[in-house]
PDB file of N, CA and C in Angstrom:
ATOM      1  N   UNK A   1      54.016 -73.887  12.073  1.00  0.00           N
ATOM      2  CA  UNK A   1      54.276 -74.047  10.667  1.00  0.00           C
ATOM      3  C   UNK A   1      53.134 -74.815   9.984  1.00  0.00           C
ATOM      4  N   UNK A   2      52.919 -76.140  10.098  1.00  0.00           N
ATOM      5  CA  UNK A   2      51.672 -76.877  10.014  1.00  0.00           C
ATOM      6  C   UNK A   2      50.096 -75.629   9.898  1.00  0.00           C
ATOM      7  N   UNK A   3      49.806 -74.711  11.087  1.00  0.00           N
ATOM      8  CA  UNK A   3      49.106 -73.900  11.175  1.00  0.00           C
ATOM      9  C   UNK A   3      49.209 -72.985   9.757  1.00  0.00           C
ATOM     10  N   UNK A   4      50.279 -72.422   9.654  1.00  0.00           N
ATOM     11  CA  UNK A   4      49.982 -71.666   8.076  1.00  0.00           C
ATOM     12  C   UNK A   4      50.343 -72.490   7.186  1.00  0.00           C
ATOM     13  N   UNK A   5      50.756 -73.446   7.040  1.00  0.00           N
ATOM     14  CA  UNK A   5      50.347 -74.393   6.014  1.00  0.00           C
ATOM     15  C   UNK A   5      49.090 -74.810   5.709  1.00  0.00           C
ATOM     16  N   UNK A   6      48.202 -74.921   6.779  1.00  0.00           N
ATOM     17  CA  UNK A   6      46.522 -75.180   6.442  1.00  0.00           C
ATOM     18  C   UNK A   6      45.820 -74.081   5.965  1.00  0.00           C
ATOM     19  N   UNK A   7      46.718 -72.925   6.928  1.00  0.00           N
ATOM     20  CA  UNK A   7      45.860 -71.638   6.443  1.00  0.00           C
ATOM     21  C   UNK A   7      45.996 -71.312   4.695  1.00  0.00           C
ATOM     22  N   UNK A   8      47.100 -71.377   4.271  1.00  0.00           N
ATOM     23  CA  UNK A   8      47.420 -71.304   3.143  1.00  0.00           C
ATOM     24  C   UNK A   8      46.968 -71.669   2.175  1.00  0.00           C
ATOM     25  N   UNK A   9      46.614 -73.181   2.480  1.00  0.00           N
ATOM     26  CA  UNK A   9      46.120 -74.227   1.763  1.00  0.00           C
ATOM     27  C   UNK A   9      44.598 -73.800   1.351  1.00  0.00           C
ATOM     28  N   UNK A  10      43.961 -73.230   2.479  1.00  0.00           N
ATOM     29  CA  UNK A  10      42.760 -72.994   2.953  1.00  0.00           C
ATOM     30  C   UNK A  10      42.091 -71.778   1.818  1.00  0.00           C
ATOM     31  N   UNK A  11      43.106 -70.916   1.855  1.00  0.00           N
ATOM     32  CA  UNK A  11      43.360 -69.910   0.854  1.00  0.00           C
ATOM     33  C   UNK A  11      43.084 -69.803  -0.518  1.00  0.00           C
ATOM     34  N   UNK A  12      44.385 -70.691  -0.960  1.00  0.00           N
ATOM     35  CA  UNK A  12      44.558 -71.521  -2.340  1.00  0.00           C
ATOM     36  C   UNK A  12      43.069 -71.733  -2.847  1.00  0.00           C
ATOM     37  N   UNK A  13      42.451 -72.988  -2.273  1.00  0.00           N
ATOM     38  CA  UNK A  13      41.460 -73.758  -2.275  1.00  0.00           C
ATOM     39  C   UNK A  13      39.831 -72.969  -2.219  1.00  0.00           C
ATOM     40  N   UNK A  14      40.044 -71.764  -1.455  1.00  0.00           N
ATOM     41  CA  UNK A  14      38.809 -70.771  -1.553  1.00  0.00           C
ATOM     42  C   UNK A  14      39.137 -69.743  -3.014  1.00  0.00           C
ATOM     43  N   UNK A  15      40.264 -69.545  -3.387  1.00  0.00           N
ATOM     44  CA  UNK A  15      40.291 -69.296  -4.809  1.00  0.00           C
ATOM     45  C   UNK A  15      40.071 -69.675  -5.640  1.00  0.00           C
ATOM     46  N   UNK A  16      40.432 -71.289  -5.185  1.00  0.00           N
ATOM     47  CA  UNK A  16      39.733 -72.108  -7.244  1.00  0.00           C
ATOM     48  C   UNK A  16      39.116 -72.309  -6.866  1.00  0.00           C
ATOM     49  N   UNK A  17      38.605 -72.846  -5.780  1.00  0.00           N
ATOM     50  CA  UNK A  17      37.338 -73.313  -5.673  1.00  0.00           C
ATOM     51  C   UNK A  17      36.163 -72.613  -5.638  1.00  0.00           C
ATOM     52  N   UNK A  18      35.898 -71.450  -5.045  1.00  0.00           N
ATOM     53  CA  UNK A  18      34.970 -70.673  -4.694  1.00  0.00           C
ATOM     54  C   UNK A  18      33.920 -69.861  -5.813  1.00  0.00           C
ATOM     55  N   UNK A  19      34.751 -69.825  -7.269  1.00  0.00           N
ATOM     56  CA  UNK A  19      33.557 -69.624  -8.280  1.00  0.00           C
ATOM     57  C   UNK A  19      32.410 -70.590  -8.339  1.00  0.00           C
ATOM     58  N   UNK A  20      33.439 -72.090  -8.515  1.00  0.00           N
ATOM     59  CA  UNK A  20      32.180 -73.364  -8.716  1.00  0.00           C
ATOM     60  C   UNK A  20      31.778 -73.343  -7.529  1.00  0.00           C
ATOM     61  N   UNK A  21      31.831 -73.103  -6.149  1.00  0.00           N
ATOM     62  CA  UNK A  21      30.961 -73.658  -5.145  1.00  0.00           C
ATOM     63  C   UNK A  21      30.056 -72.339  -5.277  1.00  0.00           C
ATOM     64  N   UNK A  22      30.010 -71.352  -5.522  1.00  0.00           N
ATOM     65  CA  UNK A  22      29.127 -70.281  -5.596  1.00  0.00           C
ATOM     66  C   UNK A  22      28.196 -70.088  -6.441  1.00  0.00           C
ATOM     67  N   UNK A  23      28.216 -71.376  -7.868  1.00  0.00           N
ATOM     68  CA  UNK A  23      27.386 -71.248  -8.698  1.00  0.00           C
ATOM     69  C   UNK A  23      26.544 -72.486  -8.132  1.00  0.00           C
ATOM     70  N   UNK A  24      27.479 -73.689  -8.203  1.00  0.00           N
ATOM     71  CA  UNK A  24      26.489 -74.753  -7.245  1.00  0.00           C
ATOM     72  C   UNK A  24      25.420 -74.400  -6.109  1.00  0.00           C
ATOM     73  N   UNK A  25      26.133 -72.698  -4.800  1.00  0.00           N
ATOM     74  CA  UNK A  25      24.939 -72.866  -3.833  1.00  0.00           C
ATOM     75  C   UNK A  25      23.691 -71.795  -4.714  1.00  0.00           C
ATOM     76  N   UNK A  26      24.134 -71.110  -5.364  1.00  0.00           N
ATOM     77  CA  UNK A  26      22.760 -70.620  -6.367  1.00  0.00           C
ATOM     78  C   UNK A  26      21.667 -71.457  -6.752  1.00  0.00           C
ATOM     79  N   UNK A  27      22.591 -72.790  -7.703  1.00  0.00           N
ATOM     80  CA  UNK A  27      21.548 -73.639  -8.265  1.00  0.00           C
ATOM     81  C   UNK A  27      20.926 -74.466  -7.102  1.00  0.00           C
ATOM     82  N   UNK A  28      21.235 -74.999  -6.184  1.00  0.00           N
ATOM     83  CA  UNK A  28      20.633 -75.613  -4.566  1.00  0.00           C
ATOM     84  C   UNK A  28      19.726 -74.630  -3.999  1.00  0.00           C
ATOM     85  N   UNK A  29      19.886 -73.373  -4.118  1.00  0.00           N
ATOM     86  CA  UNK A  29      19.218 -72.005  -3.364  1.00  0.00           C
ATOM     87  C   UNK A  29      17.906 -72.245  -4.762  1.00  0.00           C
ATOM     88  N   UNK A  30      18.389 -72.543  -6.118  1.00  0.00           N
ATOM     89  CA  UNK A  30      16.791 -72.590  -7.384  1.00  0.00           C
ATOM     90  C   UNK A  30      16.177 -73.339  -6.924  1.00  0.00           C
ATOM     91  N   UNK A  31      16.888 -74.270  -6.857  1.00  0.00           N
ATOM     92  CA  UNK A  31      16.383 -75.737  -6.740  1.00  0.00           C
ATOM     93  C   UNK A  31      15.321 -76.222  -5.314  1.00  0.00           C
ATOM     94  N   UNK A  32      15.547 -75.559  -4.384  1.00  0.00           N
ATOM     95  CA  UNK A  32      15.356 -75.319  -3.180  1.00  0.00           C
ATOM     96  C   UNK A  32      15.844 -76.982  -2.527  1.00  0.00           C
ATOM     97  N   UNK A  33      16.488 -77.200  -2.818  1.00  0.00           N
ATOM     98  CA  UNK A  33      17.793 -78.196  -2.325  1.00  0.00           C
ATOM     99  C   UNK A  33      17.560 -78.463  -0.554  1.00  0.00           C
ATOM    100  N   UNK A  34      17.597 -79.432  -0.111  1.00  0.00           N
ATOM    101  CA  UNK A  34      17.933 -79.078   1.680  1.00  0.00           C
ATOM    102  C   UNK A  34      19.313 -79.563   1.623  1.00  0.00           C
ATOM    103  N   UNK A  35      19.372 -80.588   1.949  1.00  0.00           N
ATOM    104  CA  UNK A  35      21.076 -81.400   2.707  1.00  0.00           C
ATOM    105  C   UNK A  35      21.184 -82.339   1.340  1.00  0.00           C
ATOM    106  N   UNK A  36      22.634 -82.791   1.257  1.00  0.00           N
ATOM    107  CA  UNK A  36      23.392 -83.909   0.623  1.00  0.00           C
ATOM    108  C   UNK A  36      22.824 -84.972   0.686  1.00  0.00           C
ATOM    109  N   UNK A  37      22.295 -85.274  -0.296  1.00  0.00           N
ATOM    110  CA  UNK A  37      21.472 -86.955  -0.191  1.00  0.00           C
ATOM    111  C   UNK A  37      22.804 -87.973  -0.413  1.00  0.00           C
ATOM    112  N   UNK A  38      23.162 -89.348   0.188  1.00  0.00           N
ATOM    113  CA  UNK A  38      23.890 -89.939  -0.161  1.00  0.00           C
ATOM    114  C   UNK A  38      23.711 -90.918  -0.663  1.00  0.00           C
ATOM    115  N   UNK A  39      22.444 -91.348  -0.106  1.00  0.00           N
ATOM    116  CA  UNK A  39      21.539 -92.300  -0.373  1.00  0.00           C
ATOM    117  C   UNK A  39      20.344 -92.264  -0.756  1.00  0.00           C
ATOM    118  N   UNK A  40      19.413 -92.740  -1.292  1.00  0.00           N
ATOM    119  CA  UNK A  40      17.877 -92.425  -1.974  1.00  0.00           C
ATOM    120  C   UNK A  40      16.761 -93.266  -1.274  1.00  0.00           C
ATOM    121  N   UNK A  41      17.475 -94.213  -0.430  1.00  0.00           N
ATOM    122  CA  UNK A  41      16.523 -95.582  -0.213  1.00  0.00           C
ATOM    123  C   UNK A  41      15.524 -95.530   0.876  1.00  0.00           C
ATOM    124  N   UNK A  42      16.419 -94.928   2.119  1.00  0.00           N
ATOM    125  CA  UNK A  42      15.864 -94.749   3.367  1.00  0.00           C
ATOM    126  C   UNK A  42      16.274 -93.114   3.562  1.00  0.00           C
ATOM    127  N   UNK A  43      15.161 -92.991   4.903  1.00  0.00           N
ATOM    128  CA  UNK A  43      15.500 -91.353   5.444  1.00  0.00           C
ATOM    129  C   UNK A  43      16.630 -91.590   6.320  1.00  0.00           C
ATOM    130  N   UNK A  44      16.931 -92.578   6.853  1.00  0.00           N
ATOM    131  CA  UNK A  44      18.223 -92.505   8.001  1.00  0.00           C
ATOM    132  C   UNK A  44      19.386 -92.933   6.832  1.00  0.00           C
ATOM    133  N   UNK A  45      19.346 -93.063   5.917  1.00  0.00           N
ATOM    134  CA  UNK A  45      20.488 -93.385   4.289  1.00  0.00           C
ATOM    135  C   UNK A  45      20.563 -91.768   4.191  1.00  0.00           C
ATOM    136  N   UNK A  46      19.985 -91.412   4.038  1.00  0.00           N
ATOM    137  CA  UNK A  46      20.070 -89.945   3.337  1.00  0.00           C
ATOM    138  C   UNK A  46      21.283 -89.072   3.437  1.00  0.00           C
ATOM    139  N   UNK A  47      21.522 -88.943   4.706  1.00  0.00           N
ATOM    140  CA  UNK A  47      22.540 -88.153   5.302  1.00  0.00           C
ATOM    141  C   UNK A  47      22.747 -88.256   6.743  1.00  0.00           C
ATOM    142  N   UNK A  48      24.087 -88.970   6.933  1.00  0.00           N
ATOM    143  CA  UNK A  48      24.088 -89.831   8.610  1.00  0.00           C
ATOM    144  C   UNK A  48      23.374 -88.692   8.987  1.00  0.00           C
ATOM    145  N   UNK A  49      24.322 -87.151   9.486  1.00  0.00           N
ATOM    146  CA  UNK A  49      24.310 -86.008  10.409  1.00  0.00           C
ATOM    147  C   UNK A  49      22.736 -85.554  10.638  1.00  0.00           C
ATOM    148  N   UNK A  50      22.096 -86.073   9.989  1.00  0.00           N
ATOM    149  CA  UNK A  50      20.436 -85.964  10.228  1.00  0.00           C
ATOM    150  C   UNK A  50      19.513 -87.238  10.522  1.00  0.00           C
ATOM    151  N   UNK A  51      20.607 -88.424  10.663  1.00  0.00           N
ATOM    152  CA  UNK A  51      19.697 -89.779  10.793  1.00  0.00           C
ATOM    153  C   UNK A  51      18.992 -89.369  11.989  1.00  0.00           C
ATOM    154  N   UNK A  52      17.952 -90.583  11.981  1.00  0.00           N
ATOM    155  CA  UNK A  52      17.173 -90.658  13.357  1.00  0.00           C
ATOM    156  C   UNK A  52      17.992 -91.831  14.060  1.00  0.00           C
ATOM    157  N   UNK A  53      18.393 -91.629  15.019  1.00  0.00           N
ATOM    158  CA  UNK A  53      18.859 -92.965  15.986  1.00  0.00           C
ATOM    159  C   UNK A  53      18.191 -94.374  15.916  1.00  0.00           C
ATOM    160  N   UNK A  54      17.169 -94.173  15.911  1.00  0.00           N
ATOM    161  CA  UNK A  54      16.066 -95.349  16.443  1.00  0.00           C
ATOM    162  C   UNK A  54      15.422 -95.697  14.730  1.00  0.00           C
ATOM    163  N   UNK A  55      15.282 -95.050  14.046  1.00  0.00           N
ATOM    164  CA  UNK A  55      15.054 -95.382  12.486  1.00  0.00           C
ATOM    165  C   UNK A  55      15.241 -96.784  11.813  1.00  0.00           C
ATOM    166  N   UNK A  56      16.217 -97.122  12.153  1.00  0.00           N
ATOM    167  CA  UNK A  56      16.689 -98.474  11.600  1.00  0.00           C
ATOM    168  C   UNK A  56      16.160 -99.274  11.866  1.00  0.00           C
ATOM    169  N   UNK A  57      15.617 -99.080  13.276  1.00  0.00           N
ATOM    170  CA  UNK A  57      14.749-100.381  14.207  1.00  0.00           C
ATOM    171  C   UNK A  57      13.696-100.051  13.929  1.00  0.00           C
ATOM    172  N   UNK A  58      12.846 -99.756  13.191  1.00  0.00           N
ATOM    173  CA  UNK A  58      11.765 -99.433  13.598  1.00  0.00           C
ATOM    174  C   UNK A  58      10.408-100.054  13.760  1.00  0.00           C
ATOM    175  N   UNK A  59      11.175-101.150  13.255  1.00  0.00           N
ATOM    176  CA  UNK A  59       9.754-102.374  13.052  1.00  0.00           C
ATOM    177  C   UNK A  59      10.137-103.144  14.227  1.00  0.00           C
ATOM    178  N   UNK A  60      11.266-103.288  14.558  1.00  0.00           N
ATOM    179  CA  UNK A  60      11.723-103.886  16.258  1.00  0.00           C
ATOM    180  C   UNK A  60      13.029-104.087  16.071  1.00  0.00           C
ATOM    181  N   UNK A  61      13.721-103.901  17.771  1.00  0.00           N
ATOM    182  CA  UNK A  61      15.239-103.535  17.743  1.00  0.00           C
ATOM    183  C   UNK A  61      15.662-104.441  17.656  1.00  0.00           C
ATOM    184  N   UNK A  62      15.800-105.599  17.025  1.00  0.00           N
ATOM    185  CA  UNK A  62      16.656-106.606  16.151  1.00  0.00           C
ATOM    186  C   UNK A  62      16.209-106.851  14.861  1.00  0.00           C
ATOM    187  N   UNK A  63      15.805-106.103  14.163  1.00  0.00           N
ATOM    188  CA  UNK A  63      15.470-106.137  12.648  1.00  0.00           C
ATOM    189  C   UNK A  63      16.587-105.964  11.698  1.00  0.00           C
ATOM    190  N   UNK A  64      16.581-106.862  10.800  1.00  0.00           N
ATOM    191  CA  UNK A  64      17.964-106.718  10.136  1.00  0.00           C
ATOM    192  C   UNK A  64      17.634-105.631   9.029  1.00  0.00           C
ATOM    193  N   UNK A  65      18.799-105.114   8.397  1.00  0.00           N
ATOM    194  CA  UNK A  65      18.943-104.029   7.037  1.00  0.00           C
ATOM    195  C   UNK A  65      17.636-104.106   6.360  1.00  0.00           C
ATOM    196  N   UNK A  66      16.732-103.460   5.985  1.00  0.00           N
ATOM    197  CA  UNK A  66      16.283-103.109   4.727  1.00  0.00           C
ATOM    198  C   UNK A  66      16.989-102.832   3.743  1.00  0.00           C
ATOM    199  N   UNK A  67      17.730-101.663   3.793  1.00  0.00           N
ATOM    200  CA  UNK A  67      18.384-101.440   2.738  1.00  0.00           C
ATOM    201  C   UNK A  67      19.830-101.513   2.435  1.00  0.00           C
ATOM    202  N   UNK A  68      20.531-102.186   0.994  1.00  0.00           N
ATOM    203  CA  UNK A  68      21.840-102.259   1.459  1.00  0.00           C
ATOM    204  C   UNK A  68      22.728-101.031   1.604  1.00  0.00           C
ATOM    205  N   UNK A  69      22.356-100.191   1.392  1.00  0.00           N
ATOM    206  CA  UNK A  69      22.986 -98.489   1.805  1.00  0.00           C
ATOM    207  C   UNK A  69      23.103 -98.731   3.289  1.00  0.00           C
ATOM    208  N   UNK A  70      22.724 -98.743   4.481  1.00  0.00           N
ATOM    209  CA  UNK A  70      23.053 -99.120   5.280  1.00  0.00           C
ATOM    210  C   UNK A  70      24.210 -99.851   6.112  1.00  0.00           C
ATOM    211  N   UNK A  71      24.338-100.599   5.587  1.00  0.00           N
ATOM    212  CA  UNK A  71      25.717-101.613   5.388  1.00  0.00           C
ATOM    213  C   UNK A  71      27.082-100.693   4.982  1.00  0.00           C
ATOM    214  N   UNK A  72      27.288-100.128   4.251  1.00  0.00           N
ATOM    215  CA  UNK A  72      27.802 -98.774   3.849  1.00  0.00           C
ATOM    216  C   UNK A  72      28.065 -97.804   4.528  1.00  0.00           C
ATOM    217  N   UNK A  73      27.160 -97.192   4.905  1.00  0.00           N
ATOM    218  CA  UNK A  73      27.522 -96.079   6.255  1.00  0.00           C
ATOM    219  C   UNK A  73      27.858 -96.021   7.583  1.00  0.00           C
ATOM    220  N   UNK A  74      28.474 -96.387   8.207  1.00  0.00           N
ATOM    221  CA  UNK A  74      29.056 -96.442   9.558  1.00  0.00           C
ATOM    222  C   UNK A  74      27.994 -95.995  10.684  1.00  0.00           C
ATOM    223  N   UNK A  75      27.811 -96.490  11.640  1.00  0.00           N
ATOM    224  CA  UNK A  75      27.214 -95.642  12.349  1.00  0.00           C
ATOM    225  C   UNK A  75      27.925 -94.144  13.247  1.00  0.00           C
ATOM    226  N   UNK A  76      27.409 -93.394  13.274  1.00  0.00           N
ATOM    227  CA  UNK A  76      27.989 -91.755  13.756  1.00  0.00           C
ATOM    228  C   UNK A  76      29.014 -92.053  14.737  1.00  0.00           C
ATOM    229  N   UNK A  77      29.817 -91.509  14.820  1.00  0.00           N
ATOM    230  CA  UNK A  77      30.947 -91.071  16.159  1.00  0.00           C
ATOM    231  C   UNK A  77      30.577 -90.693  17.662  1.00  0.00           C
ATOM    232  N   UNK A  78      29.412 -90.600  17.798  1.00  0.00           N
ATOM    233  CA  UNK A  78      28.933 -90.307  18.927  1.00  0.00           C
ATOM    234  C   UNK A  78      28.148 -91.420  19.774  1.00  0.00           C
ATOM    235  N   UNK A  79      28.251 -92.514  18.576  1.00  0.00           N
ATOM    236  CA  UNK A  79      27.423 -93.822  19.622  1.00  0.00           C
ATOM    237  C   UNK A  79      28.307 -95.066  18.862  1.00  0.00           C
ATOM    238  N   UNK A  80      29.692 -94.785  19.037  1.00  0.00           N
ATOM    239  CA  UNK A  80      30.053 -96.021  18.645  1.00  0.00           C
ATOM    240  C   UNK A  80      30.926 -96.348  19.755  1.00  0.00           C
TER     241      UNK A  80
END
């Protein structure tokens, strides 16, 4: 039940939604857009799913924040 309830939902949601996300990936496709910036400050801010691991440290592995975006983003699910 749960299962076609998502599917459903899934449905719904590709109907209203799917004009505006189709004009948005046009203007990203003009624009020549890459990934979701979240942040502006740093390249490992930008977008976790593309951080560099080792980025943060890079001046040496106990260096505190540069930026406060950092502080903000969690580190990934795969090294916590």
């Amino acid at each position: 039940m749960a299962l076609a309830a998502a599917c459903g939902h899934a449905v719904i949601r590709q109907r209203t939604d799917g004009p505006g996300l189709e004009s948005l990936s046009r203007l990203g496709g003009q624009l020549a857009l890459t990934d979701l910036a979240l942040f502006t400050e740093a390249r490992y801010t930008r977008h976790p799913s593309q951080a560099d691991l080792h980025a943060p440290f890079q001046d040496h592995p106990s260096a505190l924040e540069h930026f406060p975006s950092g502080s903000f983003v969690p580190p990934p699910m795969r090294i916590q």
